[in-house]
N, C-alpha and C. Protein backbone atom coordinates (compact mmCIF):
# COMPACT_ATOMS: atom_id res chain seq x y z
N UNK A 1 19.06 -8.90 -10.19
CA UNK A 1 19.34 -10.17 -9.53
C UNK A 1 18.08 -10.64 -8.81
N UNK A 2 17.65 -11.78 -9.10
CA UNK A 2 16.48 -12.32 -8.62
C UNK A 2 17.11 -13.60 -7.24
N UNK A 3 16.73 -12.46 -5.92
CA UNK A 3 16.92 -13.14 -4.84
C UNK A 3 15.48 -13.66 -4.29
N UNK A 4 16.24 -14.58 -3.39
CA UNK A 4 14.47 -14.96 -2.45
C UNK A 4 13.49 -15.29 -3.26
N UNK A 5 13.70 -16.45 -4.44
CA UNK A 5 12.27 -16.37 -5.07
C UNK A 5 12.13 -17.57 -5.43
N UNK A 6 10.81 -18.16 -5.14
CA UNK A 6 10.72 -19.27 -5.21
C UNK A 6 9.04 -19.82 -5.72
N UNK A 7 9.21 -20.35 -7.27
CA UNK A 7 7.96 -20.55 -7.86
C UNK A 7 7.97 -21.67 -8.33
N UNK A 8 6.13 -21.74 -7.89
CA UNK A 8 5.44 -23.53 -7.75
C UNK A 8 4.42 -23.46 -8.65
N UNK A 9 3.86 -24.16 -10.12
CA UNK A 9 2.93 -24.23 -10.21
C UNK A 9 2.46 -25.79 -10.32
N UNK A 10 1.84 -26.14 -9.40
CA UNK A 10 0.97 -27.30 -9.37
C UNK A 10 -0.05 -27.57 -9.42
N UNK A 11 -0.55 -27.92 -10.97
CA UNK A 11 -2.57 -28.33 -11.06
C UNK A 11 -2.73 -26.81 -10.78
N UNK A 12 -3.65 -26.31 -9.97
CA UNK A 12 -4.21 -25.13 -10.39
C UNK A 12 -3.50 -24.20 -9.25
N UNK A 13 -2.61 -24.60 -8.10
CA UNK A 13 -2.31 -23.40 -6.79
C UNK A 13 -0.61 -22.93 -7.90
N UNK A 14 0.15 -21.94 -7.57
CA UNK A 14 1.06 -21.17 -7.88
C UNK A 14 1.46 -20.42 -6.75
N UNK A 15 2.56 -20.53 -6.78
CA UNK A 15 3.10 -19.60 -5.70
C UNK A 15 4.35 -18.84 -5.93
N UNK A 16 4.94 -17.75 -5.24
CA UNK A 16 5.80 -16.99 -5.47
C UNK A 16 6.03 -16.71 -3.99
N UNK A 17 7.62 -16.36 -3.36
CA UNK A 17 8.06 -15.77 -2.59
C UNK A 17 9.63 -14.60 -3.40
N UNK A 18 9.22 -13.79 -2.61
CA UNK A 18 10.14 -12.47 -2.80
C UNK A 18 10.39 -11.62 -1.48
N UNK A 19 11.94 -10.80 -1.82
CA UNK A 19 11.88 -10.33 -0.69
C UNK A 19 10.73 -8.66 -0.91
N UNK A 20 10.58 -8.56 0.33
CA UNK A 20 9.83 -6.98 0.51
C UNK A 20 10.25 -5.91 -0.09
N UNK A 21 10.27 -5.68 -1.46
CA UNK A 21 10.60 -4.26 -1.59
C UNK A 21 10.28 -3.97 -2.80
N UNK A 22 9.98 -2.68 -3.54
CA UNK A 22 9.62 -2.54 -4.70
C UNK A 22 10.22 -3.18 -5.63
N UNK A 23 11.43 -3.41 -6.10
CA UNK A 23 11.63 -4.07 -7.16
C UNK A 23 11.16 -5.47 -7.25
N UNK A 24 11.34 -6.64 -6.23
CA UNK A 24 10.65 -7.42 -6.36
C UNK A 24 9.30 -7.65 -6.55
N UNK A 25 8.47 -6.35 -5.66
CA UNK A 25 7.01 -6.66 -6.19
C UNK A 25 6.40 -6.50 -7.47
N UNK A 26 7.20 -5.80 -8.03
CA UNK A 26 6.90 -5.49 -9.62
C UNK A 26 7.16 -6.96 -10.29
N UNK A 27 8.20 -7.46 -9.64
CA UNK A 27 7.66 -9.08 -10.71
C UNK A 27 6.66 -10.10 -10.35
N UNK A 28 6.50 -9.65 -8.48
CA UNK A 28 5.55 -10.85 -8.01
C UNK A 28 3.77 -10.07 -8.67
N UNK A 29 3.84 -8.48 -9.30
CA UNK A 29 2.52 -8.46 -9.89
C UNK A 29 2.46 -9.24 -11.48
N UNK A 30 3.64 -9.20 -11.95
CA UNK A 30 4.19 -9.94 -13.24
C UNK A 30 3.41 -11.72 -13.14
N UNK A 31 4.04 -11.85 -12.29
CA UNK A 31 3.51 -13.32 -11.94
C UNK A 31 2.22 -13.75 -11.61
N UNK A 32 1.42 -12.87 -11.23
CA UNK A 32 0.17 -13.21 -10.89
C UNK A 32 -0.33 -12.89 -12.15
N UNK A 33 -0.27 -12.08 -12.85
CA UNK A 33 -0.72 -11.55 -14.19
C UNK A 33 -0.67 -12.74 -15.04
N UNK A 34 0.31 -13.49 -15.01
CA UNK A 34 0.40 -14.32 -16.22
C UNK A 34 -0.25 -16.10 -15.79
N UNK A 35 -0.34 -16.07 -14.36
CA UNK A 35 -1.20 -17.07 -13.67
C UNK A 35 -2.51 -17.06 -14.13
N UNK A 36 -3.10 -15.56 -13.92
CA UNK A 36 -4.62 -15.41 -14.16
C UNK A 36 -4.48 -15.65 -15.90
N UNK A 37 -4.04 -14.65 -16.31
CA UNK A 37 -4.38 -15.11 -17.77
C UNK A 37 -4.26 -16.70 -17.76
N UNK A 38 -3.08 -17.36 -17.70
CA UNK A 38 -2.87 -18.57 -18.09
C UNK A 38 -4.09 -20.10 -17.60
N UNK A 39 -5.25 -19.22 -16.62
CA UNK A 39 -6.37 -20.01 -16.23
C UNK A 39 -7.59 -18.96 -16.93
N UNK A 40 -6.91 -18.19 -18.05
CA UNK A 40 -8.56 -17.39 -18.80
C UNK A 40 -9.01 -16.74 -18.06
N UNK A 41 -8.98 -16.01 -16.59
CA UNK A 41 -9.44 -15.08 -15.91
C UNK A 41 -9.78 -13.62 -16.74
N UNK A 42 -11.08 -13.57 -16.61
CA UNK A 42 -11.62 -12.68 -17.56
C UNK A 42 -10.45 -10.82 -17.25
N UNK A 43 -9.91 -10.51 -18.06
CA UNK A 43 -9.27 -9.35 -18.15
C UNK A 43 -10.07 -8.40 -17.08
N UNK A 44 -11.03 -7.73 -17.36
CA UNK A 44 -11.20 -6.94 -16.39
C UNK A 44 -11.46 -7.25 -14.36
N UNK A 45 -11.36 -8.91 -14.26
CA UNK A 45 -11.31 -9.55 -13.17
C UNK A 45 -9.64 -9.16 -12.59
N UNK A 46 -9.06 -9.48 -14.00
CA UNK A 46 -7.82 -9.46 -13.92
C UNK A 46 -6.90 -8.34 -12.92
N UNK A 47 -7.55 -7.18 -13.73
CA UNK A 47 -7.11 -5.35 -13.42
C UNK A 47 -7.69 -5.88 -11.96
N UNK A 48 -9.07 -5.67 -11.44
CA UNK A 48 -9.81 -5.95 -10.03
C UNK A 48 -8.35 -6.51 -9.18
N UNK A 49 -7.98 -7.39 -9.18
CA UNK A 49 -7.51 -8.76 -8.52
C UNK A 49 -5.72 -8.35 -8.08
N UNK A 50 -5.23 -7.45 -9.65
CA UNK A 50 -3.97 -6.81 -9.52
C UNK A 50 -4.29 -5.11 -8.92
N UNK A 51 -5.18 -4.65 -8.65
CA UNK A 51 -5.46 -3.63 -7.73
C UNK A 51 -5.16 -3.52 -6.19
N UNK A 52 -5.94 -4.75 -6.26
CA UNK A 52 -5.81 -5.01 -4.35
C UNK A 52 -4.66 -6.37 -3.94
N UNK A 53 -4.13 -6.59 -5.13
CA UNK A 53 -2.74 -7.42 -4.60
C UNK A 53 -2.00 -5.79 -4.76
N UNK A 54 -1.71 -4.72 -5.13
CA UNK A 54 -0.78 -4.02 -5.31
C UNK A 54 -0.95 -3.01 -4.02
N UNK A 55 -2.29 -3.30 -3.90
CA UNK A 55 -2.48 -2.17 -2.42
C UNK A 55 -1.88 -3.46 -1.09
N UNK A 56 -2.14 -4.47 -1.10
CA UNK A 56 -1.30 -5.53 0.01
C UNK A 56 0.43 -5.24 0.24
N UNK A 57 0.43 -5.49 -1.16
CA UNK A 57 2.11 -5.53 -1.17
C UNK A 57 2.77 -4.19 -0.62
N UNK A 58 2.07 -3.05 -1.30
CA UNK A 58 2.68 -1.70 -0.99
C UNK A 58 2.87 -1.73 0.48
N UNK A 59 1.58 -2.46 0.76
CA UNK A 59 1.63 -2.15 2.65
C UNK A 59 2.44 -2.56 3.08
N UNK A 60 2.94 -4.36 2.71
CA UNK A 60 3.99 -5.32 3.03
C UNK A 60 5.18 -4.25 3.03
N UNK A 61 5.74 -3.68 1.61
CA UNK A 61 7.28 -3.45 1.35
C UNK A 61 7.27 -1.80 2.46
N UNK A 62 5.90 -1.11 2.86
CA UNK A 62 5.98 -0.09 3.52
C UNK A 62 6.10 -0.29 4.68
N UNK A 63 5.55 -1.46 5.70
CA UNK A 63 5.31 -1.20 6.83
C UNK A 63 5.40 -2.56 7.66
N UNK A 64 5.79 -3.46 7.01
CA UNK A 64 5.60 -4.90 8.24
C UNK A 64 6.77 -5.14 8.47
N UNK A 65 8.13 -4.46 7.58
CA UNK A 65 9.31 -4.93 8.18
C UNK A 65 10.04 -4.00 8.71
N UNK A 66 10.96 -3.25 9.84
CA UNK A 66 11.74 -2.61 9.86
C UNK A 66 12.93 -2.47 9.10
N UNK A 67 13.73 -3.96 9.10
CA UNK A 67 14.52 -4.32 8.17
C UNK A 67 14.34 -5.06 7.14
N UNK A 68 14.94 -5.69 6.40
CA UNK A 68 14.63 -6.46 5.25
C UNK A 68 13.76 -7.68 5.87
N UNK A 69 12.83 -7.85 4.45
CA UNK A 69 12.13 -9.25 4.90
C UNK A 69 11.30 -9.87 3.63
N UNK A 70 10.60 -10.84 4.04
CA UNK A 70 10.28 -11.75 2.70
C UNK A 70 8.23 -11.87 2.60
N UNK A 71 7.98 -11.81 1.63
CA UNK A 71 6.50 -12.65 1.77
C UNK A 71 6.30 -13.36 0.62
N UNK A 72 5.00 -14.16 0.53
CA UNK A 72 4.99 -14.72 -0.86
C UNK A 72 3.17 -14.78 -0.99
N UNK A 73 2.94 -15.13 -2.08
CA UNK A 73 1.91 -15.24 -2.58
C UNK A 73 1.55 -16.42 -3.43
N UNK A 74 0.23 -16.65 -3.08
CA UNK A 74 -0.45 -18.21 -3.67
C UNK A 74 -1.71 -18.07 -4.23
N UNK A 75 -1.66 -18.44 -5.38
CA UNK A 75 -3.33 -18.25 -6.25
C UNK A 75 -3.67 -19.66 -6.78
N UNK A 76 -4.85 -19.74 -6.18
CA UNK A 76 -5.37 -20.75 -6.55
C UNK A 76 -6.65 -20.48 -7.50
N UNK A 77 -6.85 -21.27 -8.49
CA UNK A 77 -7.61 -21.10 -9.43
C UNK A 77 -8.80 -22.17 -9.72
N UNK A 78 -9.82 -22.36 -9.04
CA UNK A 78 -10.94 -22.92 -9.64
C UNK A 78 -12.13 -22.84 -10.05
N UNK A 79 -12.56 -23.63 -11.22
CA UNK A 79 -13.99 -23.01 -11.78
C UNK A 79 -13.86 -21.58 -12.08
N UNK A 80 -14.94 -20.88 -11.67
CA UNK A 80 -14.51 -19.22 -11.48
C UNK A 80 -14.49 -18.60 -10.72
N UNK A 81 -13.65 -18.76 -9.46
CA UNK A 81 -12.95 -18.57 -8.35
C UNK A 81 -11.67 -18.36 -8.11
N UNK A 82 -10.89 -17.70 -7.78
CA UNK A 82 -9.18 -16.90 -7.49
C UNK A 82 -9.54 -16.55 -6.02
N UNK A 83 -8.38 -17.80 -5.75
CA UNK A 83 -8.31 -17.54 -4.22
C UNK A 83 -6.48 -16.80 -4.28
N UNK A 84 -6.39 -15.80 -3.56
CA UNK A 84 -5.08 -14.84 -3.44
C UNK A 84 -4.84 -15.37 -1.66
N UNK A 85 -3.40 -15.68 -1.52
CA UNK A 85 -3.21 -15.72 0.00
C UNK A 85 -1.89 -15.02 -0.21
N UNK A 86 -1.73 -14.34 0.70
CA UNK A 86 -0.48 -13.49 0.77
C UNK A 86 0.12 -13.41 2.25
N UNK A 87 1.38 -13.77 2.49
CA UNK A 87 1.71 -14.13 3.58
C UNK A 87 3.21 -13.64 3.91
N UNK A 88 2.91 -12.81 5.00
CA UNK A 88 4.64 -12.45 5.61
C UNK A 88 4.98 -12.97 6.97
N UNK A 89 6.24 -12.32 7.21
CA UNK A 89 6.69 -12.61 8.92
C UNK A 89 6.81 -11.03 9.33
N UNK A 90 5.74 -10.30 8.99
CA UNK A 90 6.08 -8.70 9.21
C UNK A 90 5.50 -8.68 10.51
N UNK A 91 5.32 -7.47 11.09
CA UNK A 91 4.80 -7.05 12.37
C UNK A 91 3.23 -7.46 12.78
N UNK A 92 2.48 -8.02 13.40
CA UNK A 92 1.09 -8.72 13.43
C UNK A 92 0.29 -7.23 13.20
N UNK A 93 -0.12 -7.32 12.30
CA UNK A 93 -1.29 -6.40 12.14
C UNK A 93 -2.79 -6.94 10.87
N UNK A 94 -3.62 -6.43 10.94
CA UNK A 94 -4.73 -7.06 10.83
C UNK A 94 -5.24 -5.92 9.92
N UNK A 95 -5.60 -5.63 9.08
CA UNK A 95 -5.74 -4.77 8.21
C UNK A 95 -7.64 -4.66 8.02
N UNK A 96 -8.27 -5.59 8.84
CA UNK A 96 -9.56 -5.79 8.53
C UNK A 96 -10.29 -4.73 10.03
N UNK A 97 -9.29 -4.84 10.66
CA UNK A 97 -9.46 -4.36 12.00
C UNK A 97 -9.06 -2.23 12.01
N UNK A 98 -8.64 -1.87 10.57
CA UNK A 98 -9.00 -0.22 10.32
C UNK A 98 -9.48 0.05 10.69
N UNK A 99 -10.31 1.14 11.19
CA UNK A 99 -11.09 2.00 10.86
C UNK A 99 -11.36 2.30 9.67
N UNK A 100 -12.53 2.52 8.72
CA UNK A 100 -13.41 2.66 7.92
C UNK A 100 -13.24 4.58 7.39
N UNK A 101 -12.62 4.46 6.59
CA UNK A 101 -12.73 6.06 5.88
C UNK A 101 -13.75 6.38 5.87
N UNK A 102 -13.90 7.48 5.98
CA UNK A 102 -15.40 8.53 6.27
C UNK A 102 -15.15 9.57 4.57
N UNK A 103 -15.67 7.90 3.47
CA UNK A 103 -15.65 8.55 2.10
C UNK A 103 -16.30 10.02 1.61
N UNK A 104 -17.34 9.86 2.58
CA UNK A 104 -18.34 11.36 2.26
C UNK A 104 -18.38 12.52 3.03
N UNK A 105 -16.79 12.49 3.94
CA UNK A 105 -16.21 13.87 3.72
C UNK A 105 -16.02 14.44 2.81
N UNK A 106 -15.79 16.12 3.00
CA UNK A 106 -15.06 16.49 2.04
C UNK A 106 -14.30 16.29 1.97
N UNK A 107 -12.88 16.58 0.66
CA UNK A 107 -11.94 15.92 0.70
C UNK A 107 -10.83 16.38 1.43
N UNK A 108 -10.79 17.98 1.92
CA UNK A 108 -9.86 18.60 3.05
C UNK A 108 -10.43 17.93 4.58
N UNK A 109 -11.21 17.57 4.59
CA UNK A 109 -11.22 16.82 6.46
C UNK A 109 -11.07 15.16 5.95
N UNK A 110 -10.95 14.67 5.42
CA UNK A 110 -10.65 13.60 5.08
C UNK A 110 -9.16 12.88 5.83
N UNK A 111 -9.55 12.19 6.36
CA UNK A 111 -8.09 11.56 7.17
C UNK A 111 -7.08 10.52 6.25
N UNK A 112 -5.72 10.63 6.44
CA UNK A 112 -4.47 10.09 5.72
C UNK A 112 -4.80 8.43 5.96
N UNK A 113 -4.57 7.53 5.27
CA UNK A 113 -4.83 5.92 5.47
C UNK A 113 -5.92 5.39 5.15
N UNK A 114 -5.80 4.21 5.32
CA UNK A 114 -7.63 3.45 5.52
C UNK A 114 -7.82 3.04 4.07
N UNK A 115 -7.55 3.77 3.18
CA UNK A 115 -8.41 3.83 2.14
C UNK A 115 -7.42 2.75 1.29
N UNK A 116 -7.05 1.92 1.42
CA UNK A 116 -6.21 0.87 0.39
C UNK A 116 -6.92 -0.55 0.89
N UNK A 117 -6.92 -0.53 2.27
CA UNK A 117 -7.65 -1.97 2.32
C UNK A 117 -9.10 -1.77 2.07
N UNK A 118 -9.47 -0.55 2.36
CA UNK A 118 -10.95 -0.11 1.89
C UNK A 118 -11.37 -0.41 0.57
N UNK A 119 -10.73 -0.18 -0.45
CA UNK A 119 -10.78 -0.45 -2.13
C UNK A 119 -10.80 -1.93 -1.89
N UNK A 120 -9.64 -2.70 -1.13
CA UNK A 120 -9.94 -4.23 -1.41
C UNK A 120 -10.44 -5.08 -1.06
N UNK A 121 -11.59 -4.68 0.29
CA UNK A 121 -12.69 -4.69 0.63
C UNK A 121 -14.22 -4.86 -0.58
N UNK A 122 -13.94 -3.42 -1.40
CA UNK A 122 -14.72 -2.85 -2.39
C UNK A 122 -14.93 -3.76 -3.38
N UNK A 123 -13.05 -4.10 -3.71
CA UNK A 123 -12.77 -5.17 -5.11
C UNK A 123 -13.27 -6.64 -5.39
N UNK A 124 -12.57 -6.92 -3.79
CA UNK A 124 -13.03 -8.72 -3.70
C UNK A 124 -14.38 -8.98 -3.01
N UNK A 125 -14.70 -10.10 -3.56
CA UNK A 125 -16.14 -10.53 -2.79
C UNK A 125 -15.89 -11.00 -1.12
N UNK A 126 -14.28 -11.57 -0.68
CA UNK A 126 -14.22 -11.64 0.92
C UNK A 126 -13.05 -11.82 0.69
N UNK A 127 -12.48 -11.43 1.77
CA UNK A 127 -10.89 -10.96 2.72
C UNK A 127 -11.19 -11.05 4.02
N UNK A 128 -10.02 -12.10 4.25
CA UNK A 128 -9.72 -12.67 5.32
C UNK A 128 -8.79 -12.72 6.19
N UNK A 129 -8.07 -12.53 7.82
CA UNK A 129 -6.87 -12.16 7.76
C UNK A 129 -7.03 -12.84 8.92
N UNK A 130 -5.68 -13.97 9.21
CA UNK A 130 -5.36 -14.92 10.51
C UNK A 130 -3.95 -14.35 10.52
N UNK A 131 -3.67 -14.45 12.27
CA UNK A 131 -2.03 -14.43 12.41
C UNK A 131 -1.65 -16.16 12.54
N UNK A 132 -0.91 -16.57 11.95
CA UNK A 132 -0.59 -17.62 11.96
C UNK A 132 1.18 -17.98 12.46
N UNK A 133 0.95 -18.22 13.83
CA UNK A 133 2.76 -18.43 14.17
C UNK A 133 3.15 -17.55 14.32
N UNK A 134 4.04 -17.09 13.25
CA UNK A 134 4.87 -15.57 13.56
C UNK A 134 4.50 -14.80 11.56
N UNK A 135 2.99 -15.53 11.75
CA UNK A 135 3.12 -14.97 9.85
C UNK A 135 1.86 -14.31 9.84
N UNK A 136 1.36 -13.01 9.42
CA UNK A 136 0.23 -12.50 8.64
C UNK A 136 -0.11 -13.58 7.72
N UNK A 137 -1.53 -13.77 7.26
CA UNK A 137 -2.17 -14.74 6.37
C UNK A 137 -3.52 -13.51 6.29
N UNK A 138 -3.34 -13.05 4.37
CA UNK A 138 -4.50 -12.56 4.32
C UNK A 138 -4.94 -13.00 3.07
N UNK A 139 -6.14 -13.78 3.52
CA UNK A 139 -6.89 -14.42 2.19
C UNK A 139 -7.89 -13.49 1.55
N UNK A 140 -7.73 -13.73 -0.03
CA UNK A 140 -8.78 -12.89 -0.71
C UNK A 140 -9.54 -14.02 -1.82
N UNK A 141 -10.72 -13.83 -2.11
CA UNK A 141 -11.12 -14.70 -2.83
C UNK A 141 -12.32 -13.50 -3.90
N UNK A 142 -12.20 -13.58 -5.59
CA UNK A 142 -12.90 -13.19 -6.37
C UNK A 142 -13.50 -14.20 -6.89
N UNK A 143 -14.49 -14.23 -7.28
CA UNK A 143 -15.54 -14.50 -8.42
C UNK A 143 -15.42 -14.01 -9.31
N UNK A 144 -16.03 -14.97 -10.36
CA UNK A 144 -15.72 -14.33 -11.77
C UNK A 144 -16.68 -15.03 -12.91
């Protein structure tokens, strides 16, 4: 049953809202998949782009809601540019504001976390994150 979902494509922005939880995010990565292709986004941009939307979401359906809750996602597509905004009403947290994994430990002193917004840091060329109202807003933008 497809609750909470609500999709826009106009000229080049697209959007999706779903509620927080694994089954829905498996279609909101569905949906971005077939956005990028459907603007020729070079395949291996593609994999990049569905990496660090899948490390966002995990965080979303793990940790911004106590109880049930909703976010959605907006890709905008120009020239060769993918702008990703992903937006909830979860708990205000700022994901840019981590601490930084200490990659060149070994891997037994190595500390639990960090390392998902770290990769999408790695992936995209800039990530961006405003609290807006009562909503997380974290913008990502690739090149391509």
């Amino acid at each position: 049953m497809r609750t909470g979902t609500f999709i826009m494509i106009a000229g080049m922005r697209s959007s999706i809202t779903a509620k927080a939880s694994r089954d829905e995010s498996e279609r909101v990565f569905d949906f971005a998949d077939e956005v990028l292709e459907s603007f020729n986004v070079p395949y291996k941009e593609t994999m990049r782009i569905h990496v660090a939307l899948d490390e966002i979401v995990s965080n979303i359906v793990n940790y911004a809601y106590e109880g049930e809750g909703t976010f959605s996602l907006s890709l905008d597509v120009e020239e060769n540019v993918v702008t990703m905004e992903v937006r909830d009403h979860g708990f205000p947290y700022n994901p840019l504001l981590a601490d930084k994994p200490d990659i060149t430990a070994p891997l037994e002193e190595r500390k639990i976390g960090g390392y998902g917004i770290f990769i999408v840091r790695q992936i995209m060329d800039d990530v961006q994150y405003a609290r807006e109202g009562d909503e997380n807003v974290l913008k990502m933008i690739k090149k391509f």
